[in-house]
PDB file of N, CA and C in Angstrom:
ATOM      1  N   UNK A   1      85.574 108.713  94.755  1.00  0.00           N
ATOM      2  CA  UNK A   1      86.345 109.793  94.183  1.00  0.00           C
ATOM      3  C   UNK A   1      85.887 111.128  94.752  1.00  0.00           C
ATOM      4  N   UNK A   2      86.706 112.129  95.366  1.00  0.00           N
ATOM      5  CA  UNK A   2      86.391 113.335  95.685  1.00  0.00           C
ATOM      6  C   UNK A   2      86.145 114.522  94.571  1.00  0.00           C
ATOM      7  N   UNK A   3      84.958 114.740  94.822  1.00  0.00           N
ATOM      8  CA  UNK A   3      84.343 115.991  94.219  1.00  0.00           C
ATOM      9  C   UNK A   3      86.051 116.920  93.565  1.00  0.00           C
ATOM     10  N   UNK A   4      86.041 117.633  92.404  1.00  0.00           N
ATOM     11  CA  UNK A   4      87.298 118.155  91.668  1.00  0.00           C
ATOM     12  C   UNK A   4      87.296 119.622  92.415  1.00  0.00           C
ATOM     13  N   UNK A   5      86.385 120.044  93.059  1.00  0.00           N
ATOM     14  CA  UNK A   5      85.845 121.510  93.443  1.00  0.00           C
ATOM     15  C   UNK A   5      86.509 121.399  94.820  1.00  0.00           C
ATOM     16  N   UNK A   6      86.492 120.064  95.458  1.00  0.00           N
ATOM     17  CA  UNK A   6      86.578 120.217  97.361  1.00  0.00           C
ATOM     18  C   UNK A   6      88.598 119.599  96.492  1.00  0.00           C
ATOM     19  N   UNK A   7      88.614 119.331  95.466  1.00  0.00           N
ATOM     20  CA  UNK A   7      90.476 118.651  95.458  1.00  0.00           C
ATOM     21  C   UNK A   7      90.977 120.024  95.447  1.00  0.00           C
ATOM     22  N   UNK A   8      90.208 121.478  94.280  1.00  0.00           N
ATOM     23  CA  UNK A   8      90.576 122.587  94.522  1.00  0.00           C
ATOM     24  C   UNK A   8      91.286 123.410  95.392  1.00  0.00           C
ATOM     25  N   UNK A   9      90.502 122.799  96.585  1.00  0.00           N
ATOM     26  CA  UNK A   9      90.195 123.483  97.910  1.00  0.00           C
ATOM     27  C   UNK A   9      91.129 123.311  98.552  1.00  0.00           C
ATOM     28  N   UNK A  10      91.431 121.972  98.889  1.00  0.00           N
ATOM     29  CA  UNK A  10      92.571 121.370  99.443  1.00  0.00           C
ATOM     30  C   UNK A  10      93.712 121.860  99.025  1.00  0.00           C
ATOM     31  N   UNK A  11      93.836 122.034  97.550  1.00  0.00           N
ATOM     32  CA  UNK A  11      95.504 122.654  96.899  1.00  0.00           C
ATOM     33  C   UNK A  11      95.757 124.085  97.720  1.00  0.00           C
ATOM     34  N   UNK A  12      94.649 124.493  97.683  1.00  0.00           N
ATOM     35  CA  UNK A  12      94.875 126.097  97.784  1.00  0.00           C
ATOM     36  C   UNK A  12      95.306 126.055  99.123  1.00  0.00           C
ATOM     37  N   UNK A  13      94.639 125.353 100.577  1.00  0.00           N
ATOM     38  CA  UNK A  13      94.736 125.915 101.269  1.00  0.00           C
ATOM     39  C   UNK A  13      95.788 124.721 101.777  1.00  0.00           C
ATOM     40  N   UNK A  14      96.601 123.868 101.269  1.00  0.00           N
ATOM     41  CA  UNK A  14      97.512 123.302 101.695  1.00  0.00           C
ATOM     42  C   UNK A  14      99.206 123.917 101.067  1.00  0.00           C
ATOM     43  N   UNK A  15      98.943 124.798 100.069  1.00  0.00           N
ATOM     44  CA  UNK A  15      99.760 125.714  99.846  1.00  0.00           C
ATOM     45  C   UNK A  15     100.055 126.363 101.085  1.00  0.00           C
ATOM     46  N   UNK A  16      99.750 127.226 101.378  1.00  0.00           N
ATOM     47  CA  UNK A  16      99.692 127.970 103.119  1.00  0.00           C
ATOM     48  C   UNK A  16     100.198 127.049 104.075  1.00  0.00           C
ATOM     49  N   UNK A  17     100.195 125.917 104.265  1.00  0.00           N
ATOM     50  CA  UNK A  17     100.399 125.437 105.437  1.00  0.00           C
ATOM     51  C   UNK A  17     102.442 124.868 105.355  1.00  0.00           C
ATOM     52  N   UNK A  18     102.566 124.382 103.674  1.00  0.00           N
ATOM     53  CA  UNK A  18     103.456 123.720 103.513  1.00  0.00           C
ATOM     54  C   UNK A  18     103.470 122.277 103.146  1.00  0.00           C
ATOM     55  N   UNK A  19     104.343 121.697 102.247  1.00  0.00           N
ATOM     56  CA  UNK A  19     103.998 120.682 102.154  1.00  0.00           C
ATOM     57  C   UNK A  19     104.547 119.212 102.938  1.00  0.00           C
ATOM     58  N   UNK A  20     105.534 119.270 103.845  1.00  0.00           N
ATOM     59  CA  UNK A  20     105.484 118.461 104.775  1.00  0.00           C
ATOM     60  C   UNK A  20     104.371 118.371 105.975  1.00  0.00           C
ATOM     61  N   UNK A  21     103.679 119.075 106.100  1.00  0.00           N
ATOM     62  CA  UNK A  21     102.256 119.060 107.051  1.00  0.00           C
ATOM     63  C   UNK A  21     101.063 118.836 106.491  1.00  0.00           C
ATOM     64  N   UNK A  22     101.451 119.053 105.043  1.00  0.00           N
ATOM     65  CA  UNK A  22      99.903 118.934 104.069  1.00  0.00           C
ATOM     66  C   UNK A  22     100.297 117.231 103.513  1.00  0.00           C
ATOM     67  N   UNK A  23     101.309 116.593 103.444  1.00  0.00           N
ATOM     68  CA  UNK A  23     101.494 115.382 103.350  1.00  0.00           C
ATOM     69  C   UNK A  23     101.232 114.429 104.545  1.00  0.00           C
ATOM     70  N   UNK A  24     101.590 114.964 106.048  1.00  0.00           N
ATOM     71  CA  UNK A  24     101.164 113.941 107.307  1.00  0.00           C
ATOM     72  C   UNK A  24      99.612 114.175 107.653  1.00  0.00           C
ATOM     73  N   UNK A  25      99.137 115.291 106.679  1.00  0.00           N
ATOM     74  CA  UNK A  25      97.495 114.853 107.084  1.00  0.00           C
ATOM     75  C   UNK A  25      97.343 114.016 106.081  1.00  0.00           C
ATOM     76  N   UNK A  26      97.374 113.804 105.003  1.00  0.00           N
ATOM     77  CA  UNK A  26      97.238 113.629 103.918  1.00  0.00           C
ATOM     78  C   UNK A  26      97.297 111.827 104.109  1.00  0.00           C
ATOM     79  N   UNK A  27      98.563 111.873 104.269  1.00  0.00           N
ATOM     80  CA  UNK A  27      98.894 110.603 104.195  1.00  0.00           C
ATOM     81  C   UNK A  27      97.970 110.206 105.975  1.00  0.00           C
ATOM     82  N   UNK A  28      97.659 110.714 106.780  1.00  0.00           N
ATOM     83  CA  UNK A  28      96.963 109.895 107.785  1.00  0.00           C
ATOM     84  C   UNK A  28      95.878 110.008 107.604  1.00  0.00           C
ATOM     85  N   UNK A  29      94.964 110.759 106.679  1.00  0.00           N
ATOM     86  CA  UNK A  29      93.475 110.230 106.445  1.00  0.00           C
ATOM     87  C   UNK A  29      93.447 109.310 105.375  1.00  0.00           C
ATOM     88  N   UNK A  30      94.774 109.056 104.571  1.00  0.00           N
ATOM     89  CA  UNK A  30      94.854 107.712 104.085  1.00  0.00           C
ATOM     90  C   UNK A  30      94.817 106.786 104.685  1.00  0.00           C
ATOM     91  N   UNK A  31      95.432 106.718 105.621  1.00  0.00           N
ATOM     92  CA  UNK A  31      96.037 105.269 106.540  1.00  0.00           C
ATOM     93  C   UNK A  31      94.865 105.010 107.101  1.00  0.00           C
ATOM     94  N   UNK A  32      94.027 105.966 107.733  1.00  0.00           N
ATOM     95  CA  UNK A  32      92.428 105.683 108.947  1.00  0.00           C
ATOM     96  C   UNK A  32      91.977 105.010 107.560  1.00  0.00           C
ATOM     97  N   UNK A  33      91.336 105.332 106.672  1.00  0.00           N
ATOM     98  CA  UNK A  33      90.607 104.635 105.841  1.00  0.00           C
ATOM     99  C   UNK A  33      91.125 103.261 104.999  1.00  0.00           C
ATOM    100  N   UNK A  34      92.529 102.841 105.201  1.00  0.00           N
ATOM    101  CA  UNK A  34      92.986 101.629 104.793  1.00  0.00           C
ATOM    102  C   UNK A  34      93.671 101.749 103.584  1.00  0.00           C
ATOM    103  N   UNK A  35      93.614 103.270 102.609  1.00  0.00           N
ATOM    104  CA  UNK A  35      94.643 103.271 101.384  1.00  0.00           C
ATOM    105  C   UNK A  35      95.714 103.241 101.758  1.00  0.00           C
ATOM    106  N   UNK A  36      96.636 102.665 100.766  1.00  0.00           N
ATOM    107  CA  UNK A  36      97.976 101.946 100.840  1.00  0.00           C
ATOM    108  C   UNK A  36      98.927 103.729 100.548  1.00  0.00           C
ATOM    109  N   UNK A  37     100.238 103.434 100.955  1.00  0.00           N
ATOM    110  CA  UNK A  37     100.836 104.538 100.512  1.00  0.00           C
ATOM    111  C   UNK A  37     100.614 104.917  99.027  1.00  0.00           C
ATOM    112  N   UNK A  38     101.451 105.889  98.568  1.00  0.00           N
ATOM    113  CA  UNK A  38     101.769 106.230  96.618  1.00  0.00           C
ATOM    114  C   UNK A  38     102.936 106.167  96.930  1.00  0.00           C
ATOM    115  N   UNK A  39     103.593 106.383  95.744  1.00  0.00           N
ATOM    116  CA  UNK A  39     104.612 106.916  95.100  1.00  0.00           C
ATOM    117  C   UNK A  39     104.988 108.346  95.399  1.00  0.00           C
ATOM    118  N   UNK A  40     105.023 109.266  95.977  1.00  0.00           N
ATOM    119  CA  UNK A  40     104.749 110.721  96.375  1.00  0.00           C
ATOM    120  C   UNK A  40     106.060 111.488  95.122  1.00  0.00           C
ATOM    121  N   UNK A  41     106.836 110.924  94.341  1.00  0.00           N
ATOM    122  CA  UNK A  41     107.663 111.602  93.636  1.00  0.00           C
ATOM    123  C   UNK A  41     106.596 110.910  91.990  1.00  0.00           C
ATOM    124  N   UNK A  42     106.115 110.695  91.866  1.00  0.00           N
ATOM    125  CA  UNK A  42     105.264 110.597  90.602  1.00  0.00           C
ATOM    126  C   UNK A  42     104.077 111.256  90.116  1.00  0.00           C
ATOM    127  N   UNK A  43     104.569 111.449  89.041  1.00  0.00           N
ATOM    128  CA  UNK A  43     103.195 112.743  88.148  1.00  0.00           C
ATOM    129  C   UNK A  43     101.912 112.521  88.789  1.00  0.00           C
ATOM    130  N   UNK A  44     101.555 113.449  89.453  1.00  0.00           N
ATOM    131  CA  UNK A  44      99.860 113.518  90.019  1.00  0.00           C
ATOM    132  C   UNK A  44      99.524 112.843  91.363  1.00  0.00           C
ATOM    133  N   UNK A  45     100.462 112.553  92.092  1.00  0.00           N
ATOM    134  CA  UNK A  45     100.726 111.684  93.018  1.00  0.00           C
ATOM    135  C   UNK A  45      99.555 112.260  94.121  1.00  0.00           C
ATOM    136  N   UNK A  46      99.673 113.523  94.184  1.00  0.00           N
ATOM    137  CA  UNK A  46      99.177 113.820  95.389  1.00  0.00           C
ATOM    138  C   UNK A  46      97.232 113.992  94.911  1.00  0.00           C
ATOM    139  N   UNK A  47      97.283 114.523  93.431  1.00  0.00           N
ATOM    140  CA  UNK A  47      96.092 114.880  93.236  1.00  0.00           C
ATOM    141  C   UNK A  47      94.744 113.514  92.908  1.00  0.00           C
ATOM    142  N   UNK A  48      95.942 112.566  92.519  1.00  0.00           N
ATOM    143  CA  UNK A  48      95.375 110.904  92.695  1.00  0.00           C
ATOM    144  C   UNK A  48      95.217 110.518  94.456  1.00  0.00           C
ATOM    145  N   UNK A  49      96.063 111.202  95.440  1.00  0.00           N
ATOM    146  CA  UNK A  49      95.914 110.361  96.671  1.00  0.00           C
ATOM    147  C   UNK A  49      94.676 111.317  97.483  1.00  0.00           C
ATOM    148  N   UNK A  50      94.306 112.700  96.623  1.00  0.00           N
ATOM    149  CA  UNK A  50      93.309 113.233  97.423  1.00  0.00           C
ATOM    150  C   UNK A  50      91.928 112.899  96.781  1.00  0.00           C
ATOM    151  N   UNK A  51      91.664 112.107  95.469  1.00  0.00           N
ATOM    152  CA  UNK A  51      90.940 111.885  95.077  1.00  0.00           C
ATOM    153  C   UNK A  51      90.220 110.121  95.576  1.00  0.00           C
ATOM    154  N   UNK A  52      91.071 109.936  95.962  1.00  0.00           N
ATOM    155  CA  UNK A  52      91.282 108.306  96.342  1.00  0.00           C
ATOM    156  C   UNK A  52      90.403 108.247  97.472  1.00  0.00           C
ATOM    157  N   UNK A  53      90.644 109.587  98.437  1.00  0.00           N
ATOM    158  CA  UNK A  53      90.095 109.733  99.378  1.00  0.00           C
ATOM    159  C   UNK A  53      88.328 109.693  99.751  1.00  0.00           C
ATOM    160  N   UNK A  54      87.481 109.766  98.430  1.00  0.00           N
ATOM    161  CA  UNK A  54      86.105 110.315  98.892  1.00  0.00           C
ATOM    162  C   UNK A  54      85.510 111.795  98.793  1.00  0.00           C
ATOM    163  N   UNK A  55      84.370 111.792  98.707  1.00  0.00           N
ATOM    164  CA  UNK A  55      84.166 113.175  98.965  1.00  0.00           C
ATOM    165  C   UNK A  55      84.043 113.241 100.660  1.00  0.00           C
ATOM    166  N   UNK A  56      83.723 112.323 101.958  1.00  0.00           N
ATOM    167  CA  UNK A  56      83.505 112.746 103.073  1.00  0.00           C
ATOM    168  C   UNK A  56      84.899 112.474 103.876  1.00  0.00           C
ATOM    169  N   UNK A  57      85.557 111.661 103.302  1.00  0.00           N
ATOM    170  CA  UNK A  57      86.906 111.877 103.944  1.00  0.00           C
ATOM    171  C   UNK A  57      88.098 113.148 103.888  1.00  0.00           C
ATOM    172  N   UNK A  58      87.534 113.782 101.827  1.00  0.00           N
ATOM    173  CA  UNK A  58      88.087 114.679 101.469  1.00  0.00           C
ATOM    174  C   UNK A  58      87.917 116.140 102.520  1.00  0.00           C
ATOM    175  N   UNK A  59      86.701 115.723 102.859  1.00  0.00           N
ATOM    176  CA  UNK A  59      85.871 117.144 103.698  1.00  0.00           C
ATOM    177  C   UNK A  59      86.816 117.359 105.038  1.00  0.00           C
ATOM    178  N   UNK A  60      86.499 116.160 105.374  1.00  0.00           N
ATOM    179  CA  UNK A  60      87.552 116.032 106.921  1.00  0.00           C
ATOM    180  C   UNK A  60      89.356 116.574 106.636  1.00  0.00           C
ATOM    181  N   UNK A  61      89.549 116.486 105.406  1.00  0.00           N
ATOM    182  CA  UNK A  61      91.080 116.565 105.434  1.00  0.00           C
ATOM    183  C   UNK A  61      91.349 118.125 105.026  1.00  0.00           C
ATOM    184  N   UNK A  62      90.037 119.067 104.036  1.00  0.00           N
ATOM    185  CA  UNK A  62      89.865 119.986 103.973  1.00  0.00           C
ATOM    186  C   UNK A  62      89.800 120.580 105.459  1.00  0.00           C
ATOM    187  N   UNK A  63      89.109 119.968 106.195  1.00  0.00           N
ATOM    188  CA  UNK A  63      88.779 121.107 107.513  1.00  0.00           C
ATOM    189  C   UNK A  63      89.896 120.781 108.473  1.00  0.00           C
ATOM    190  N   UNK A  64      90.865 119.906 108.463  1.00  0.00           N
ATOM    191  CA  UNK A  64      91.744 119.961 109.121  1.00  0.00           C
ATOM    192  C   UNK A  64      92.901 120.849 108.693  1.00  0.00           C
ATOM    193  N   UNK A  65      92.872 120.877 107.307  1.00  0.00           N
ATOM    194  CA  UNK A  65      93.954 121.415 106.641  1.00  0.00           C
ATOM    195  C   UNK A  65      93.730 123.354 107.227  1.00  0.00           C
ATOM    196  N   UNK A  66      92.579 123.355 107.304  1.00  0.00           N
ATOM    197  CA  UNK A  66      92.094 124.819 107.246  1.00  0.00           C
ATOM    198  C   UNK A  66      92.437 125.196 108.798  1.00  0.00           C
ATOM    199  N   UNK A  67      91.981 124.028 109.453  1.00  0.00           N
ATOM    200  CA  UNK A  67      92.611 124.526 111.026  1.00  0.00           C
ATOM    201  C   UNK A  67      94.191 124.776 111.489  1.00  0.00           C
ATOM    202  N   UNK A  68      94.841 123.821 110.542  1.00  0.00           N
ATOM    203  CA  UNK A  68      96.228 123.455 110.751  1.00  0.00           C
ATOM    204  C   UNK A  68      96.784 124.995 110.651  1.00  0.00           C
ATOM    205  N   UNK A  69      95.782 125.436 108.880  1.00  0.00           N
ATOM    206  CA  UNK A  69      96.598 127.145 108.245  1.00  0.00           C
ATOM    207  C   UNK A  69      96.197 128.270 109.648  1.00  0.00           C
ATOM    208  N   UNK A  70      95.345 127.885 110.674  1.00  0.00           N
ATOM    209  CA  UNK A  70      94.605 129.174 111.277  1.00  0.00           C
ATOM    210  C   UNK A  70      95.649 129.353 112.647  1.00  0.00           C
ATOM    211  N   UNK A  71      96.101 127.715 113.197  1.00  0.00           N
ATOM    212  CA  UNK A  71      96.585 127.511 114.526  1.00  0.00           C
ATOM    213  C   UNK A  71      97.972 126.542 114.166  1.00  0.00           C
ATOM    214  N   UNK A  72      98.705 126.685 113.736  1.00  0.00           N
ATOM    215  CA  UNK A  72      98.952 125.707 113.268  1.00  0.00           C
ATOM    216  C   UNK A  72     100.189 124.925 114.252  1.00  0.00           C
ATOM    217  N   UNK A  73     100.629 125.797 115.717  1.00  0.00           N
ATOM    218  CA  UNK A  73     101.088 124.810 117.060  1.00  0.00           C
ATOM    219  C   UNK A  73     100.248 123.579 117.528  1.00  0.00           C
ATOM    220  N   UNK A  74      99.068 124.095 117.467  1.00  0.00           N
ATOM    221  CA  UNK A  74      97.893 123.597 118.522  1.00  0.00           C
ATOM    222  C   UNK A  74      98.014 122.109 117.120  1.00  0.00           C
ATOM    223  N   UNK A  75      97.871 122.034 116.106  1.00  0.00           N
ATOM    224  CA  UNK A  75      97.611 121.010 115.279  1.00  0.00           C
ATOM    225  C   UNK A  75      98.824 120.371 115.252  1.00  0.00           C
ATOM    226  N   UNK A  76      99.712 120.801 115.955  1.00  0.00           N
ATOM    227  CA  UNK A  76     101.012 119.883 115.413  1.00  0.00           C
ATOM    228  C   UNK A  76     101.125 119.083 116.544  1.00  0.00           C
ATOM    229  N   UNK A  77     100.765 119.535 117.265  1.00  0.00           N
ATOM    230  CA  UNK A  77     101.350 119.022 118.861  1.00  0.00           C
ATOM    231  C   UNK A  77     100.141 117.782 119.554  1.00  0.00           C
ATOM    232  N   UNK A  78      99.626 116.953 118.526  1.00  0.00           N
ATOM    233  CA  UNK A  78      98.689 116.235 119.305  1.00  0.00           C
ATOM    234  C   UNK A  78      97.087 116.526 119.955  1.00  0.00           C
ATOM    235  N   UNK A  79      97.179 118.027 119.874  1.00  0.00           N
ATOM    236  CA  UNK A  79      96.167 118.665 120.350  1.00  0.00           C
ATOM    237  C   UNK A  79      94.656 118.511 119.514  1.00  0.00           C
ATOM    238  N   UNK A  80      94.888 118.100 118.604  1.00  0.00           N
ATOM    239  CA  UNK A  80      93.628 117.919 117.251  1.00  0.00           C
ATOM    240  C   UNK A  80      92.932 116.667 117.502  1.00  0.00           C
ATOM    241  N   UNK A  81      93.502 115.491 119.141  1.00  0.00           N
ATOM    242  CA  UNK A  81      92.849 114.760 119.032  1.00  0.00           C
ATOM    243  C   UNK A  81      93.027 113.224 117.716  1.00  0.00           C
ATOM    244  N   UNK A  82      93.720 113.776 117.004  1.00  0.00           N
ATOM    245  CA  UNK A  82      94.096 112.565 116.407  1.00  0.00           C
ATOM    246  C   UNK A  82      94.906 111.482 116.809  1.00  0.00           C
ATOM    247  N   UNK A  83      94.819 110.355 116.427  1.00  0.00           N
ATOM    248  CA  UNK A  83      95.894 109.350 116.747  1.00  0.00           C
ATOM    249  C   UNK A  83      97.386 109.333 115.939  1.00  0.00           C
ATOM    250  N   UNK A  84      98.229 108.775 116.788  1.00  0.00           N
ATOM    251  CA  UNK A  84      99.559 109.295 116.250  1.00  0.00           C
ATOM    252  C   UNK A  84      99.972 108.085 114.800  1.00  0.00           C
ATOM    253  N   UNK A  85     100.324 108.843 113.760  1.00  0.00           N
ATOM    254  CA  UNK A  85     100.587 108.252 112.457  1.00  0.00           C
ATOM    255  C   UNK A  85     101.973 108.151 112.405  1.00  0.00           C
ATOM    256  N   UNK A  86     102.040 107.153 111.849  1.00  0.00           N
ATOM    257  CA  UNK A  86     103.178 106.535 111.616  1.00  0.00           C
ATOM    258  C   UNK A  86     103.922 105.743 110.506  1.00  0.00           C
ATOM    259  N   UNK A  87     104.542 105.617 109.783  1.00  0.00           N
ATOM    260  CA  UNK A  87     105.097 104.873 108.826  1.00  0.00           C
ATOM    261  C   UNK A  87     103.742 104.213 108.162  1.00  0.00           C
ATOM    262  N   UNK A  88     102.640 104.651 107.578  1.00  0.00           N
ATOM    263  CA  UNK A  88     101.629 104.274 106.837  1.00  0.00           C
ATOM    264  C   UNK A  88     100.400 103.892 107.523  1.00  0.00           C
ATOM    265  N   UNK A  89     100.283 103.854 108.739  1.00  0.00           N
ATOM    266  CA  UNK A  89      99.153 103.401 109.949  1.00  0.00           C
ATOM    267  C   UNK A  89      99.334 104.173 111.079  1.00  0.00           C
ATOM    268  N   UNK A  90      98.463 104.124 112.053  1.00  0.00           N
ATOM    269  CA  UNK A  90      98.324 104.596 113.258  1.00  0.00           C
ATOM    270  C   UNK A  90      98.496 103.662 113.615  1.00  0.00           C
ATOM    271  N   UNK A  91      99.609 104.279 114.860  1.00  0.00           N
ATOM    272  CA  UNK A  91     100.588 103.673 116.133  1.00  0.00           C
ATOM    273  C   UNK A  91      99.162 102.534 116.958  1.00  0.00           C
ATOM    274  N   UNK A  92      98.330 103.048 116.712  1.00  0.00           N
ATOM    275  CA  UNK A  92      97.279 101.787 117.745  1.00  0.00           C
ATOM    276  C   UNK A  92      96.686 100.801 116.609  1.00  0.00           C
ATOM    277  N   UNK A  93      97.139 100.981 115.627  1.00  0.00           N
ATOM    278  CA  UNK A  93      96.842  99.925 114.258  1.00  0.00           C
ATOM    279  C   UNK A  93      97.903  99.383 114.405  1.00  0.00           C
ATOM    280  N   UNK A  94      99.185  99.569 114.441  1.00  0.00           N
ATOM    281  CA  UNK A  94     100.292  98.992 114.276  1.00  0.00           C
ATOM    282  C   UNK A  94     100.624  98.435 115.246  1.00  0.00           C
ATOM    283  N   UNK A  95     100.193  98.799 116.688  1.00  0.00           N
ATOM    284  CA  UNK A  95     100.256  98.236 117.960  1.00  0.00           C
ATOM    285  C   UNK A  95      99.421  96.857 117.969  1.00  0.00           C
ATOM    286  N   UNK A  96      98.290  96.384 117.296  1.00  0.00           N
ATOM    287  CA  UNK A  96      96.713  95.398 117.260  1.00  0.00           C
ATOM    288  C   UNK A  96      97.708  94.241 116.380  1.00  0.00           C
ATOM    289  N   UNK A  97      98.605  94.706 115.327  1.00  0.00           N
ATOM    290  CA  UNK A  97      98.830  94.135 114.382  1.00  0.00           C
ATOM    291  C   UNK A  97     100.350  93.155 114.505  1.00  0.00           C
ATOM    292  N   UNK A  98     100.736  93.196 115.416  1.00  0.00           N
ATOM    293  CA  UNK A  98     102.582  92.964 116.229  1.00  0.00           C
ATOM    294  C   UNK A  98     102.511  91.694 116.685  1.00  0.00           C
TER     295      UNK A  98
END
């Protein structure tokens, strides 16, 4: 369960970014760690899927979120180094799994 202080953190600064970009990080540091989708239209949905997360996964999704609000071309475009997410997994998870 993630610390309630770092879930804080995350609200605030995923406000700023929007919430279709604060959902594809969201939902892809779910998928790297193996949680299943939510429900995303149900009471608390999001504040249950950032808690689900950990406190060291939470950290990672905090500091991405914070880069996304500072640059936020450079994070959209592949440039962050992440693997490409997809319908609940990464495209090279879903590629292993076919």
């Amino acid at each position: 369960m993630a610390d309630l202080h770092i879930v804080a953190q995350i609200q605030e600064v995923a406000a700023t970014i929007g919430d279709a970009e604060f959902l594809e990080l969201l939902r892809w540091h779910r998928a790297v760690i193996g949680l299943p989708d939510l429900d995303w239209s149900s009471q608390g949905a999001y504040r249950t899927a950032i808690t689900e997360l950990g406190d060291d996964r939470a950290a990672d999704l905090l500091r991405d979120l914070r880069r996304a609000a500072r640059d936020p071309r450079r994070h959209r475009h592949g440039a962050d180094g992440k693997p490409v997410y997809s319908g609940g997994r990464t495209l090279a998870d879903h590629r292993r799994h076919q």
